[in-house]
N, C-alpha and C. Protein backbone atom coordinates (compact mmCIF):
# COMPACT_ATOMS: atom_id res chain seq x y z
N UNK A 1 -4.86 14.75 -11.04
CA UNK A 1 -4.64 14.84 -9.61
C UNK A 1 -3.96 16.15 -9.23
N UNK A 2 -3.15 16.26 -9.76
CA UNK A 2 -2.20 18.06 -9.71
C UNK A 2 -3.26 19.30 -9.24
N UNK A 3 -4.08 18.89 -10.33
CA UNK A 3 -4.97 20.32 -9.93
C UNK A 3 -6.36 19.97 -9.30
N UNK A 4 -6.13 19.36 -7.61
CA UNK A 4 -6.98 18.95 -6.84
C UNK A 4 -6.78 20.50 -5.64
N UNK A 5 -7.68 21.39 -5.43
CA UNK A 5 -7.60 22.24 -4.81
C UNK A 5 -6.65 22.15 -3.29
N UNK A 6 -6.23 22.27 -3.56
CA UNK A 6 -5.11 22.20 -2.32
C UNK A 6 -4.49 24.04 -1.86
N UNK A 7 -4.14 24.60 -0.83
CA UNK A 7 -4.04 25.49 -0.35
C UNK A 7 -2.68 26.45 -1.50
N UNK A 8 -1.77 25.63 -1.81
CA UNK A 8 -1.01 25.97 -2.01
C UNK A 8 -1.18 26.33 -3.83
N UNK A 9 -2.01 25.21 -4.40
CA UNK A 9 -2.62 25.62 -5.51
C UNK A 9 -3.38 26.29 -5.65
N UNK A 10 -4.01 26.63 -5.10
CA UNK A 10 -5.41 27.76 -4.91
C UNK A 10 -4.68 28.85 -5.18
N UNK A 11 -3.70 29.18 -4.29
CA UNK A 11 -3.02 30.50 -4.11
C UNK A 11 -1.98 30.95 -4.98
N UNK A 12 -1.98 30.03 -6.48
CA UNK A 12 -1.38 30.32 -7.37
C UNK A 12 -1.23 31.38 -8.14
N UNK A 13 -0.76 32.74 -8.17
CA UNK A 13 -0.64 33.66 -8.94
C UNK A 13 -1.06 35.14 -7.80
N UNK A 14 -1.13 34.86 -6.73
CA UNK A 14 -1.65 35.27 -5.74
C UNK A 14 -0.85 35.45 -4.49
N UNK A 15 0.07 34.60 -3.96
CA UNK A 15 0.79 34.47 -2.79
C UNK A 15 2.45 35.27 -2.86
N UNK A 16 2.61 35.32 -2.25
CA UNK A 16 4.09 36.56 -2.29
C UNK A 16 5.52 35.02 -2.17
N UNK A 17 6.05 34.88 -1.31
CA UNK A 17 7.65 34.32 -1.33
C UNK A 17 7.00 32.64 -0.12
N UNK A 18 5.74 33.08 0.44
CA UNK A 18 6.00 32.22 1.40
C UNK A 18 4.83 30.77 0.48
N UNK A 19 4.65 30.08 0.92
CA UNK A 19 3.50 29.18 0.60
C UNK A 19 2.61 28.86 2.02
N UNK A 20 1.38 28.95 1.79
CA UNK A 20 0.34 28.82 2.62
C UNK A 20 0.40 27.25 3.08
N UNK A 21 0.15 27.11 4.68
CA UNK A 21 -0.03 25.99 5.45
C UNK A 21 -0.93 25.37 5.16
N UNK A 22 -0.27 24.14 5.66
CA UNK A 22 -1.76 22.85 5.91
C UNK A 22 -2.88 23.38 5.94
N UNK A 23 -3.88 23.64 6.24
CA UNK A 23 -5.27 23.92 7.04
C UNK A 23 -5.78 22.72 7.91
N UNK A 24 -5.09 21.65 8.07
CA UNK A 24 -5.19 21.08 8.90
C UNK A 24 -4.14 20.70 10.11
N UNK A 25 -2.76 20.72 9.56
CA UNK A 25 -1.77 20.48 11.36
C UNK A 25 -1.30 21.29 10.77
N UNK A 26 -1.04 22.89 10.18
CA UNK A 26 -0.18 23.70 10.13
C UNK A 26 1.29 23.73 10.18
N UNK A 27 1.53 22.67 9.82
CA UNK A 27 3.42 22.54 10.26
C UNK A 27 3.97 22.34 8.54
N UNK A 28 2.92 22.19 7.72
CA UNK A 28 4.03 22.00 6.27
C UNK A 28 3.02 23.20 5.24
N UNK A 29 3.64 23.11 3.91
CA UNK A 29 2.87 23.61 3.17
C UNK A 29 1.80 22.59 2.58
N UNK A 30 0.87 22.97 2.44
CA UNK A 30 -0.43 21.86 1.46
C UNK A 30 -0.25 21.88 0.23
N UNK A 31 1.01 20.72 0.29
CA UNK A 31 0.77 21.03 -1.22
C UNK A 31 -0.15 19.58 -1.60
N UNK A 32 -0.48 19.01 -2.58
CA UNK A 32 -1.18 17.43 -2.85
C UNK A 32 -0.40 16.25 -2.05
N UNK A 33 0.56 15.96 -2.36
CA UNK A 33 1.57 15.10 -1.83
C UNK A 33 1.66 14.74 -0.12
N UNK A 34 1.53 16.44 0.28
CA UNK A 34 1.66 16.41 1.89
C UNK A 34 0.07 16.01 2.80
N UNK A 35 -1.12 16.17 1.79
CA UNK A 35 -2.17 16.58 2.01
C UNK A 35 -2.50 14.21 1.98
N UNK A 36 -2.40 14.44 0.69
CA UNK A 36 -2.25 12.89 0.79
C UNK A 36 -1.59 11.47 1.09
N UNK A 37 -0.36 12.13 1.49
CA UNK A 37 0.75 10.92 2.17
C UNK A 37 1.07 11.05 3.68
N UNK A 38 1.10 12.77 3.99
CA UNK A 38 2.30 13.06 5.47
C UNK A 38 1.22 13.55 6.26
N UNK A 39 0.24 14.21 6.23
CA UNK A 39 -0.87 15.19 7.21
C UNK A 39 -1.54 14.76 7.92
N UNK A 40 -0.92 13.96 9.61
CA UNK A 40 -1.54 13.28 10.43
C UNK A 40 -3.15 13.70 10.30
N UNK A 41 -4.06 14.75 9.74
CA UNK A 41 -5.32 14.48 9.71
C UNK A 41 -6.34 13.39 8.72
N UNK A 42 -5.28 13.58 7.74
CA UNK A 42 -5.48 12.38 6.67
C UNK A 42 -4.82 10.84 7.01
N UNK A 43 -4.16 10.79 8.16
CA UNK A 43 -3.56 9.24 8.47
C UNK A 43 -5.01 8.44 8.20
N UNK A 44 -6.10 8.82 9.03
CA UNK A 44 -6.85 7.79 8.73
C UNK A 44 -7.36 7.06 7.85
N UNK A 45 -7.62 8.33 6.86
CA UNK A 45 -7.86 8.11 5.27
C UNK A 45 -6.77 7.02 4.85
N UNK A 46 -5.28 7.58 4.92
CA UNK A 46 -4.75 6.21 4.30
C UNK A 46 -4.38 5.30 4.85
N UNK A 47 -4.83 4.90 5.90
CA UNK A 47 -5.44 3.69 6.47
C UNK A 47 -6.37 2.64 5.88
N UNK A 48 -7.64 3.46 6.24
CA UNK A 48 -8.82 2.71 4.90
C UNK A 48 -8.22 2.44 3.51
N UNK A 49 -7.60 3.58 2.93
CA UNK A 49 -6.81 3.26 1.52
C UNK A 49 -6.07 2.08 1.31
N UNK A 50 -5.32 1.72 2.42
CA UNK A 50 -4.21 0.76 2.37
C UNK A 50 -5.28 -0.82 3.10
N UNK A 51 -6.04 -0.83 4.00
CA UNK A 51 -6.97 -2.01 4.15
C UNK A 51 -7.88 -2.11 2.81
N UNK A 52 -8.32 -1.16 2.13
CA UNK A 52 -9.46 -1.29 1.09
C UNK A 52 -8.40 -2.09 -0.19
N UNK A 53 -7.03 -1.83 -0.52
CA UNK A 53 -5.96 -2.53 -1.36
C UNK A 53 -6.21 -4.28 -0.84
N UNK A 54 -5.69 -4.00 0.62
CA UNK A 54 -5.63 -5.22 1.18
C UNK A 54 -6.58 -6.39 0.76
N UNK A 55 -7.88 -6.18 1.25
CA UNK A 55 -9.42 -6.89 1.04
C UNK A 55 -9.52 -7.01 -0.42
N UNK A 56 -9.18 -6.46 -1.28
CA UNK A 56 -9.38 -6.42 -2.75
C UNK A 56 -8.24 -7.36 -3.37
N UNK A 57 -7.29 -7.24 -2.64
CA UNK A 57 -6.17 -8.36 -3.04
C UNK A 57 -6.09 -9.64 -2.17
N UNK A 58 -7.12 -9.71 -1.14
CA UNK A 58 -7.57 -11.19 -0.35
C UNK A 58 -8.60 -11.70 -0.74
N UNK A 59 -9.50 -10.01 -1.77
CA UNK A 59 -10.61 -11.44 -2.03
C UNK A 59 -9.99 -12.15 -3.04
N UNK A 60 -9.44 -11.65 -4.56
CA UNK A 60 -8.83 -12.07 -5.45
C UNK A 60 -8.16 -13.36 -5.09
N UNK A 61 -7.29 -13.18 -4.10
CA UNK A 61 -6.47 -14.31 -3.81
C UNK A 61 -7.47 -16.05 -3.65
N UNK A 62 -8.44 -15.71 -2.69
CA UNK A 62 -9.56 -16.40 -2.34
C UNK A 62 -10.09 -17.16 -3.56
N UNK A 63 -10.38 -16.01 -4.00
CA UNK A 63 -11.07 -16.66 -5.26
C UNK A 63 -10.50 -17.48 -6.44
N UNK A 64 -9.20 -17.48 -6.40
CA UNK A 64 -8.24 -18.01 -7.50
C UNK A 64 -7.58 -19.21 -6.40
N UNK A 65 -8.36 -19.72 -5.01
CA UNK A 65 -8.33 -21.08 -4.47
C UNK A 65 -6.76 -20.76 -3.01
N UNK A 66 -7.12 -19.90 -2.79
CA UNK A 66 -5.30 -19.52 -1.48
C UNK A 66 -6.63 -19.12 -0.51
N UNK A 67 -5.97 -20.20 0.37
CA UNK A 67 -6.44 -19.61 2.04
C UNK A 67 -5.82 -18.39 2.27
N UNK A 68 -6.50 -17.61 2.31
CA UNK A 68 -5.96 -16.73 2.95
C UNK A 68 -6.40 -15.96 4.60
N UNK A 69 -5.40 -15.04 4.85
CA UNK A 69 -5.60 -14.89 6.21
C UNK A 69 -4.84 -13.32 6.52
N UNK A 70 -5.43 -12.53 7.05
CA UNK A 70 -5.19 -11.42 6.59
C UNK A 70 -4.47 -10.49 8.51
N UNK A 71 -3.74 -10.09 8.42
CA UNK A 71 -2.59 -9.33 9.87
C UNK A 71 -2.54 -10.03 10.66
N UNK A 72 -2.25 -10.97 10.71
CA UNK A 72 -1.76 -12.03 11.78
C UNK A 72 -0.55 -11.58 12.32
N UNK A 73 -0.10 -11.46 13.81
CA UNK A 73 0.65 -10.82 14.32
C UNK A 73 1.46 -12.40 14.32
N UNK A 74 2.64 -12.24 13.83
CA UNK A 74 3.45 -13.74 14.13
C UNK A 74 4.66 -13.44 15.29
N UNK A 75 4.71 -13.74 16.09
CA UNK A 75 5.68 -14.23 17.59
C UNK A 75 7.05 -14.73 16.75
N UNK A 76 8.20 -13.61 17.33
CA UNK A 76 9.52 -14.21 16.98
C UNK A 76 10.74 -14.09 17.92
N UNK A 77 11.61 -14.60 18.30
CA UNK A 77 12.41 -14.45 19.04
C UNK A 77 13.19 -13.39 18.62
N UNK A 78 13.86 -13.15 17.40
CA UNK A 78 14.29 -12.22 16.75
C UNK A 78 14.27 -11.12 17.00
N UNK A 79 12.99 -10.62 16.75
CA UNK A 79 12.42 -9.59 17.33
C UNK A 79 10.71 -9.35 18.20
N UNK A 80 10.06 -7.90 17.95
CA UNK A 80 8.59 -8.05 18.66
C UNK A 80 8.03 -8.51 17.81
N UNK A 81 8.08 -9.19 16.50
CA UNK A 81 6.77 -9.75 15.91
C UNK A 81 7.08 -8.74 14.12
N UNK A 82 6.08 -9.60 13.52
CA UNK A 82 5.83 -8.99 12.07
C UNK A 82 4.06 -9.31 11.88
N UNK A 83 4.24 -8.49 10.99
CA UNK A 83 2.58 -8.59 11.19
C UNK A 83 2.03 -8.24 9.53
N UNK A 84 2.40 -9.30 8.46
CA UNK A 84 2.12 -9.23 6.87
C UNK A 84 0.86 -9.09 6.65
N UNK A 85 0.24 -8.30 5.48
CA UNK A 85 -1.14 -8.33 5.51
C UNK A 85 -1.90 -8.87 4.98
N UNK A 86 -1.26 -10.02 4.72
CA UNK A 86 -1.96 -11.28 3.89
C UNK A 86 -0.69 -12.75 3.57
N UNK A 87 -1.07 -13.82 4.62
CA UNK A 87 -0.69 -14.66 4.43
C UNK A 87 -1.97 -16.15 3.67
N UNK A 88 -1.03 -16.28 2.43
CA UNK A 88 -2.27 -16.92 2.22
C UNK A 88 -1.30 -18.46 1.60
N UNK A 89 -2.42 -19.53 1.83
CA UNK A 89 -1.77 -21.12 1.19
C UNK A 89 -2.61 -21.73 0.04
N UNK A 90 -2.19 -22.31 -0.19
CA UNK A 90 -2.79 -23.30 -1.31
C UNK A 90 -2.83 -24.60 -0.48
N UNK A 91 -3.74 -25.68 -0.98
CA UNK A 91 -3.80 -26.53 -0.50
C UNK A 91 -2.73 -27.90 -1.27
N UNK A 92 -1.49 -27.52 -2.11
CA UNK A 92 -0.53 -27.50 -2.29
C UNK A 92 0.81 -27.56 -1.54
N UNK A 93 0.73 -26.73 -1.07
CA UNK A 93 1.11 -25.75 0.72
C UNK A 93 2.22 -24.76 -0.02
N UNK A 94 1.92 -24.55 -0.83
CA UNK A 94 2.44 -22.84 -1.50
C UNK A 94 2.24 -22.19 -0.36
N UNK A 95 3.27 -21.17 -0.70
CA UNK A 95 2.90 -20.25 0.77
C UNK A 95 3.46 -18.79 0.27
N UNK A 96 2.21 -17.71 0.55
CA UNK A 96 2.61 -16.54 -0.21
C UNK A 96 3.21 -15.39 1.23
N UNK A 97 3.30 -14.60 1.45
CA UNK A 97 3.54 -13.54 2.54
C UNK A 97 3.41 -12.27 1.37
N UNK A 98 2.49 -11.90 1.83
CA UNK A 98 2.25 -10.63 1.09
C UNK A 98 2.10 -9.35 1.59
N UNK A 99 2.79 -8.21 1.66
CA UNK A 99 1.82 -6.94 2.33
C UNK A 99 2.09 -5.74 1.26
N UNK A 100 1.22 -4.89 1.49
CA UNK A 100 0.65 -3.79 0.84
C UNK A 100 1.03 -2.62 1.00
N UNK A 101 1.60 -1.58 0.28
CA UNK A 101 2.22 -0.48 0.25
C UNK A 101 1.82 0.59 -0.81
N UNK A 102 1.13 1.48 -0.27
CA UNK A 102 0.70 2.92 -0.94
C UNK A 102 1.77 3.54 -0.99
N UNK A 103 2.72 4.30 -1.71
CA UNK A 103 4.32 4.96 -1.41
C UNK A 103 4.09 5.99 -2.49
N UNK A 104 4.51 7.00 -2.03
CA UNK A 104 5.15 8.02 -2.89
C UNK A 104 5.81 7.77 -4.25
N UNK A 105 5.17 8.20 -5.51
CA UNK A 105 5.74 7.98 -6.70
C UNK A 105 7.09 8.38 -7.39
N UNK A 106 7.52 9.21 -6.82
CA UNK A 106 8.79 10.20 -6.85
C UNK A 106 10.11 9.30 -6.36
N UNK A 107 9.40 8.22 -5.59
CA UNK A 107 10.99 7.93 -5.44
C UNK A 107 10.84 6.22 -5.92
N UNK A 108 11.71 5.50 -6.51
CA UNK A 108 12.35 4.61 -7.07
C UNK A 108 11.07 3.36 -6.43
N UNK A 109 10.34 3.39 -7.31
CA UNK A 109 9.27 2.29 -6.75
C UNK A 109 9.67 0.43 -6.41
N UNK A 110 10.60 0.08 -7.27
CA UNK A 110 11.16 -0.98 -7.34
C UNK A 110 12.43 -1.09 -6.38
N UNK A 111 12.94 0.07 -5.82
CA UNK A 111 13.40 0.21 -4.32
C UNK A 111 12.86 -0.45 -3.42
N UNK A 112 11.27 0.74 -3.26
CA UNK A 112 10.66 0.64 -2.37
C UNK A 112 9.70 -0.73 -2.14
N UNK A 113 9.41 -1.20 -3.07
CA UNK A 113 9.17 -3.23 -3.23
C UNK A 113 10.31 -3.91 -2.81
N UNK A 114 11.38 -3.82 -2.77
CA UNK A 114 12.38 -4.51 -2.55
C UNK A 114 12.41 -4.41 -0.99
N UNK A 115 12.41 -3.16 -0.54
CA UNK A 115 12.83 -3.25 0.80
C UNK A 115 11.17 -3.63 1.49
N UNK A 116 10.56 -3.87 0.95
CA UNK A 116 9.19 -4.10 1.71
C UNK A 116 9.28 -5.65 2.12
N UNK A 117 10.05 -6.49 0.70
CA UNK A 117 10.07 -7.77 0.64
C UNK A 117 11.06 -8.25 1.57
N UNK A 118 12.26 -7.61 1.33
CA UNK A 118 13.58 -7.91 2.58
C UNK A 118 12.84 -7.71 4.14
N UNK A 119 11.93 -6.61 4.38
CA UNK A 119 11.34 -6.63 6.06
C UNK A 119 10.64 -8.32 5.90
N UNK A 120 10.13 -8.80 5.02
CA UNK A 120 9.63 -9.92 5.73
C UNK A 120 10.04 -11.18 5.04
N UNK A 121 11.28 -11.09 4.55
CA UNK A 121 11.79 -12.23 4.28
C UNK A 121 12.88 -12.72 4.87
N UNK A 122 12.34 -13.23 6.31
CA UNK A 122 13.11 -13.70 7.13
C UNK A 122 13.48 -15.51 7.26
N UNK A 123 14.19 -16.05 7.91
CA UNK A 123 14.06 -17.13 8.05
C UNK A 123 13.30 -17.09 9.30
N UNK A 124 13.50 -16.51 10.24
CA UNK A 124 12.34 -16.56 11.85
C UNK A 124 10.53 -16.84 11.02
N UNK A 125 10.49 -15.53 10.48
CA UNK A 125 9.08 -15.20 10.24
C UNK A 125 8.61 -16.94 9.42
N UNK A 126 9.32 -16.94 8.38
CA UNK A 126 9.22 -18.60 7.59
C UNK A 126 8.72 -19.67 8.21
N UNK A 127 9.66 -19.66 9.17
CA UNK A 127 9.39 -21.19 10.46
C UNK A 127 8.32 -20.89 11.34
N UNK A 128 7.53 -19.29 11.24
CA UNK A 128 6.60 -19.55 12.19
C UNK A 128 5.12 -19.08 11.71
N UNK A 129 5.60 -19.19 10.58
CA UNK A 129 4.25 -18.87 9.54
C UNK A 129 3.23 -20.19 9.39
N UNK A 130 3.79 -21.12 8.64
CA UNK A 130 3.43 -21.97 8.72
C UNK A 130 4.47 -23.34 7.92
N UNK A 131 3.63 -24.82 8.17
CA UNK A 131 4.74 -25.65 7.43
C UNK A 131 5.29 -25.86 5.88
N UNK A 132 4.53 -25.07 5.08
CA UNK A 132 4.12 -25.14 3.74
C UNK A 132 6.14 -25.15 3.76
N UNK A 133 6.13 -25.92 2.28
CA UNK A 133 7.56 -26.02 1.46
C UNK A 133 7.69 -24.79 0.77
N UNK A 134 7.01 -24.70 -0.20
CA UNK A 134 7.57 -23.31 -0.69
C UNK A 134 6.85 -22.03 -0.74
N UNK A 135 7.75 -21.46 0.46
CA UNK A 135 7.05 -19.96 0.39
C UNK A 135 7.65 -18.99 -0.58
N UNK A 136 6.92 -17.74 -0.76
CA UNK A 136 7.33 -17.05 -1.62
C UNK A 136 6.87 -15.43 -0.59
N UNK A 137 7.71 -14.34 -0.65
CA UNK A 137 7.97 -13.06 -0.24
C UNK A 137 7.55 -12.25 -1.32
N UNK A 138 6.04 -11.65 -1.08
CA UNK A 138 5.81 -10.50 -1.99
C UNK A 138 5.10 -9.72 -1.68
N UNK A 139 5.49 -8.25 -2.54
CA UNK A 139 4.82 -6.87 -1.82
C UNK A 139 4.03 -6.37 -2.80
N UNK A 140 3.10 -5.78 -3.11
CA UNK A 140 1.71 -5.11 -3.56
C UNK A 140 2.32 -4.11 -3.36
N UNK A 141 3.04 -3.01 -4.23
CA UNK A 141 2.99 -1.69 -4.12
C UNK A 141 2.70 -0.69 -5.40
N UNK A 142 2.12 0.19 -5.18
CA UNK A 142 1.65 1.06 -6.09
C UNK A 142 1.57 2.82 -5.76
N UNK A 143 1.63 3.34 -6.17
CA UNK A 143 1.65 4.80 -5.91
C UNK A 143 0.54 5.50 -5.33
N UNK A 144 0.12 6.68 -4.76
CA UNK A 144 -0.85 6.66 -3.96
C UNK A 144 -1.64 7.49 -5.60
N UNK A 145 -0.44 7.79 -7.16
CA UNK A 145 -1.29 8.35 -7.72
C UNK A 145 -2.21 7.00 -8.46
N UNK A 146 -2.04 6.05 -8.23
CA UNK A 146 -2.35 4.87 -8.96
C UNK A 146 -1.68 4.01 -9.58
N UNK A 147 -0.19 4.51 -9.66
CA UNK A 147 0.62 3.64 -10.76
C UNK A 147 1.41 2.63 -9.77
N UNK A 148 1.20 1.28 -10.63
CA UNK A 148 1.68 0.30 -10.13
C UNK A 148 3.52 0.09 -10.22
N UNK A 149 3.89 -0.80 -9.19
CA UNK A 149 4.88 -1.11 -9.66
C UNK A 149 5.15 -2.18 -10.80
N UNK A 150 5.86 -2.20 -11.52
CA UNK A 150 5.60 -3.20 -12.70
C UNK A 150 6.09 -4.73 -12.08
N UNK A 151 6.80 -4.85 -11.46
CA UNK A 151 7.42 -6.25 -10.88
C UNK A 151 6.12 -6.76 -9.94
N UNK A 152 5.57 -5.67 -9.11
CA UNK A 152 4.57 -5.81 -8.30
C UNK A 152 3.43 -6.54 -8.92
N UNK A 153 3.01 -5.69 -9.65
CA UNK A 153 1.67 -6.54 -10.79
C UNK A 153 1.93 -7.82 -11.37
N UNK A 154 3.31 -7.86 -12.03
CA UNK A 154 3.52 -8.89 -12.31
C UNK A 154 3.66 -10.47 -11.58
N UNK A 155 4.02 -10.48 -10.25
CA UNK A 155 4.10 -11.15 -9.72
C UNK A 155 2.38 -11.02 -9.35
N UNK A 156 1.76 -10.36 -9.01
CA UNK A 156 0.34 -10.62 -8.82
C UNK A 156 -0.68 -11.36 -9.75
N UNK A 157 -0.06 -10.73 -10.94
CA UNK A 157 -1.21 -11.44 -12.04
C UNK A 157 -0.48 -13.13 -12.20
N UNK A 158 0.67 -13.14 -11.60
CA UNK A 158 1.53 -14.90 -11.84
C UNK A 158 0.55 -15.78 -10.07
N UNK A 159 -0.09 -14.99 -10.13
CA UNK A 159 -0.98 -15.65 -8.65
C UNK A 159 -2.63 -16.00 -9.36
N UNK A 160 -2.94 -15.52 -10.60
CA UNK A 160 -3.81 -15.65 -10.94
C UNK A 160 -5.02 -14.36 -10.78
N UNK A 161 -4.40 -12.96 -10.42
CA UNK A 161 -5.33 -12.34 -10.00
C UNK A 161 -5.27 -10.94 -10.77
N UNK A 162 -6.32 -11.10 -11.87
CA UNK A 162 -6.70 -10.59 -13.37
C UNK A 162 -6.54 -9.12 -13.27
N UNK A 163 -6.04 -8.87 -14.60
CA UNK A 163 -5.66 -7.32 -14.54
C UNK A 163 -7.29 -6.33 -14.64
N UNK A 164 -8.16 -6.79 -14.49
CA UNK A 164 -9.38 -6.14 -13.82
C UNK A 164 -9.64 -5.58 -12.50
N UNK A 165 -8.48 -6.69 -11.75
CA UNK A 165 -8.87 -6.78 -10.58
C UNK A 165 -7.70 -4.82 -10.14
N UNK A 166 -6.40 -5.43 -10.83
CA UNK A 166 -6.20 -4.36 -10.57
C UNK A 166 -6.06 -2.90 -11.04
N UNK A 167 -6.93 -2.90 -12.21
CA UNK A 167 -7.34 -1.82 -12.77
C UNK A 167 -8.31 -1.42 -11.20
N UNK A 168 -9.41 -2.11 -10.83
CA UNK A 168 -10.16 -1.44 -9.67
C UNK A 168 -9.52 -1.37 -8.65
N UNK A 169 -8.14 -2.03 -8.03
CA UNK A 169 -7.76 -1.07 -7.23
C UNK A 169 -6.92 -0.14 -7.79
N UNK A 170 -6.40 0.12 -8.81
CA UNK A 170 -5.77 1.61 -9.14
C UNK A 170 -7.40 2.67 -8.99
N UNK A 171 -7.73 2.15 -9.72
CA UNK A 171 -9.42 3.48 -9.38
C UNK A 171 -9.65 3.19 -7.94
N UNK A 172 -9.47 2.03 -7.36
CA UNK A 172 -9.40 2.87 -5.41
C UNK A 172 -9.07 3.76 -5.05
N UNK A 173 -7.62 3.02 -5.17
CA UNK A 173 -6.72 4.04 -4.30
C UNK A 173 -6.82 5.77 -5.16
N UNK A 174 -6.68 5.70 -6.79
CA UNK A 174 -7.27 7.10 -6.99
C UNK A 174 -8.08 7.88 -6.45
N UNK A 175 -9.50 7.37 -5.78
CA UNK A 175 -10.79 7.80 -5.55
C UNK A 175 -10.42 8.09 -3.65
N UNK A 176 -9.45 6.94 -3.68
CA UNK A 176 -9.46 7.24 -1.98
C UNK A 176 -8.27 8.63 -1.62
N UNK A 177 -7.69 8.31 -2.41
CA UNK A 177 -6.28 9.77 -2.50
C UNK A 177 -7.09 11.25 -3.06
N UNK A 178 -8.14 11.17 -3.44
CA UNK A 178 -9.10 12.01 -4.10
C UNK A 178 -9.96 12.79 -2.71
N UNK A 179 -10.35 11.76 -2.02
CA UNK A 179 -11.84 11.72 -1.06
C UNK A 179 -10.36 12.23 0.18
N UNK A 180 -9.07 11.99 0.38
CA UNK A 180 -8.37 12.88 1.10
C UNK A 180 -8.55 14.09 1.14
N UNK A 181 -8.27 14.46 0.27
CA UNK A 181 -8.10 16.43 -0.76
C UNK A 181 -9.43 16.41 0.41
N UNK A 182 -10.46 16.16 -0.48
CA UNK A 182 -11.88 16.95 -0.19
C UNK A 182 -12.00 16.56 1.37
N UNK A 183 -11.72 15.82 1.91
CA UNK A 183 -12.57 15.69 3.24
C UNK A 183 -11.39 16.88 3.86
N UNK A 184 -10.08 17.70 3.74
CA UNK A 184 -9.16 18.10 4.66
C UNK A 184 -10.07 20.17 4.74
């Protein structure tokens, strides 16, 4: 991934003190990182990136027997609402709250799962999710270079949803963090 043509790599051995801009919103340098996480021209891209995770971890869910139900905006007094990207049940009445996070690898990934899980592990959101007894608070996060969080997977594959499944979304999100670079 490092040596995905990016402005700032290109101009390696070549450029004087400054580093060459975006080529698309001109306000940072291009380097990979900015090109694929921060560069409002690529928001959309990781958009699709982060729904294409989503659908791949609802069909899984589906298929291993969890209703699932995917951005449901839930109504809270608390606050304006939460909106998880996959609430799914068993006919048990297990109850999962799940959402999905592409994040920067550089910083403390098991942080950044933690605080994903604390935004929606509320008692409001609980009572208006649905009646199921035991819910459970979990986040899907992985790096936008592909690497998972290890607590993350783990709690995924304890749902029944095979480390195939997420070998193909690590080659997603690779291919979709890839198809960024080239389309900018």
């Amino acid at each position: 991934m490092a040596t995905l043509p990016t402005a700032v790599r290109c101009s390696r051995g070549s450029r004087g003190t400054t580093l060459p801009l975006c080529r698309a919103c001109r306000s940072r340098s291009e380097h990979l990182y900015h090109v694929v996480q921060q560069c409002p021209q690529t928001h959309g891209g990781r958009i699709l990136r982060h729904d294409a995770v989503t659908k791949q971890i609802a069909g899984a869910l589906s298929s291993s027997g969890w209703d699932v139900e995917r951005e449901r905006l839930y109504h809270m007094p608390s606050d304006q609402g939460k909106k998880p990207d996959i609430v799914a049940v068993k006919p048990d009445q297990s109850c999962i709250i799940l959402d999905v996070q592409v994040v920067n690898g550089s910083l403390d990934m098991e942080q950044t799962w933690r605080a994903k899980i604390r935004k929606y592990d509320t008692n409001d959101l609980w009572q208006v999710v649905s009646a199921p007894i035991n819910i459970r608070v979990m986040a899907a996060t992985l790096s936008w270079r592909g690497v998972w969080c290890g607590k993350s997977a783990m709690e995924l594959r304890k749902l029944g949803i095979s480390v195939c499944v997420l070998r193909d979304i690590t080659t997603r999100v690779l291919l979709d963090s890839f198809e960024l670079v080239v389309v900018l």
